[in-house]
Protein backbone atom coordinates (compact mmCIF):
# COMPACT_ATOMS: atom_id res chain seq x y z
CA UNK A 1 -23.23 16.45 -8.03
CA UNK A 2 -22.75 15.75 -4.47
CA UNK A 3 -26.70 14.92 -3.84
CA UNK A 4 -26.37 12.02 -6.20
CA UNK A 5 -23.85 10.01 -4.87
CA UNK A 6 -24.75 8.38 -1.81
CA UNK A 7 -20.88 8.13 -0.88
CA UNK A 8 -20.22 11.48 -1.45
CA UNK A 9 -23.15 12.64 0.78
CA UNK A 10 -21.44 10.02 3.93
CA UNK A 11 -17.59 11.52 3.73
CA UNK A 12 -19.36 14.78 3.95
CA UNK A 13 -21.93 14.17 6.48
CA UNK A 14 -20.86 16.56 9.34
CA UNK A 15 -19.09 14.16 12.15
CA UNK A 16 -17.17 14.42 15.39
CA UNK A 17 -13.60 14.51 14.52
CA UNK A 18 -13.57 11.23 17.19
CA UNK A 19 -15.91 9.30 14.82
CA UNK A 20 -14.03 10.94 12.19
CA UNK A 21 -10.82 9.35 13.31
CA UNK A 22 -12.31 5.53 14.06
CA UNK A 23 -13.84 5.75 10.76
CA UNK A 24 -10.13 6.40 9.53
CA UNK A 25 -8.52 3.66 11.37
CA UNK A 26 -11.42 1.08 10.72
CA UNK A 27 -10.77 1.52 6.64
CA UNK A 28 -6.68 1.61 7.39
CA UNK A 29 -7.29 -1.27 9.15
CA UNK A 30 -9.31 -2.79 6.09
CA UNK A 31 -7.25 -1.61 3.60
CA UNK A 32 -4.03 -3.46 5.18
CA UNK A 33 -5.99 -6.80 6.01
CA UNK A 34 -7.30 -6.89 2.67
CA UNK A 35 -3.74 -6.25 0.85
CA UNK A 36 -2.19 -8.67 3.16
CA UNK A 37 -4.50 -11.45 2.31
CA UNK A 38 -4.78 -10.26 -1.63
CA UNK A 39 -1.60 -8.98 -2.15
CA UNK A 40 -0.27 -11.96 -5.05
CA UNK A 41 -3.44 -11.23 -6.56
CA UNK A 42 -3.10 -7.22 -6.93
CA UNK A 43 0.18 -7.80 -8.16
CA UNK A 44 -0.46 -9.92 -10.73
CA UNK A 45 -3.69 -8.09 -11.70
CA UNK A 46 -1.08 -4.64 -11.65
CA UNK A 47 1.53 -6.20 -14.02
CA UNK A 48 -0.86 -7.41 -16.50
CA UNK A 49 -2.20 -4.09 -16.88
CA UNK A 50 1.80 -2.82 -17.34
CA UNK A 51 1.61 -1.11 -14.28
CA UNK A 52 5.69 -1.25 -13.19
CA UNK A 53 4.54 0.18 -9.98
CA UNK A 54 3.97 -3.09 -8.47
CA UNK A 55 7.33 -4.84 -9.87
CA UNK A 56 9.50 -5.53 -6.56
CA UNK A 57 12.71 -2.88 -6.87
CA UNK A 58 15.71 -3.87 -6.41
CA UNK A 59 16.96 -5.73 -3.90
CA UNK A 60 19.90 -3.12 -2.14
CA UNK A 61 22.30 -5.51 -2.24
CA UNK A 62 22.90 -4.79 -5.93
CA UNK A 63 22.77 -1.33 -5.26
CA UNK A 64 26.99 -0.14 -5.90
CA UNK A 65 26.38 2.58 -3.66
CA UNK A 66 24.94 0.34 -1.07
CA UNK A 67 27.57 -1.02 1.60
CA UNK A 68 27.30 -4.92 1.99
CA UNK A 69 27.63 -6.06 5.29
CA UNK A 70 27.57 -10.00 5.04
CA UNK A 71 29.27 -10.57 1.49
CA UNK A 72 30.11 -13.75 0.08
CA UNK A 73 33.77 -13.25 0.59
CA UNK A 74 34.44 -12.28 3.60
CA UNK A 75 38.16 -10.92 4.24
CA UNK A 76 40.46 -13.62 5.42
């Protein structure tokens, strides 16, 4: 239920939709700062659990579809 959880009752407190949209940008804001400054740590913590979301993709470059331009050998 809603009246139980303290959080629950603040995102649905009625609010302007200005403090609605500094609230917004202030946990953006956190959310960024924090991953920034954490971000080795979430991604180890994410591949221990197996989570292959946060494994780094492959780079383009070995992507055949991809066009390279600065290869190795460039045309003489």
């Amino acid at each position: 239920m809603i009246a139980d959880d303290p959080l629950a009752l603040l995102l649905h407190a009625p609010m302007s939709d200005e403090a609605c949209a500094h609230i917004w940008e202030f946990l953006s804001d956190l959310a960024f700062f924090f991953e920034s400054a954490r971000f080795a740590q979430i991604r180890r913590s994410h591949c221990a659990q197996g989570d292959h979301r946060a494994k780094t993709p492959d780079s383009p470059l070995h992507d055949p579809d991809q066009l390279e331009l600065f290869p190795d050998n460039p045309p003489s």
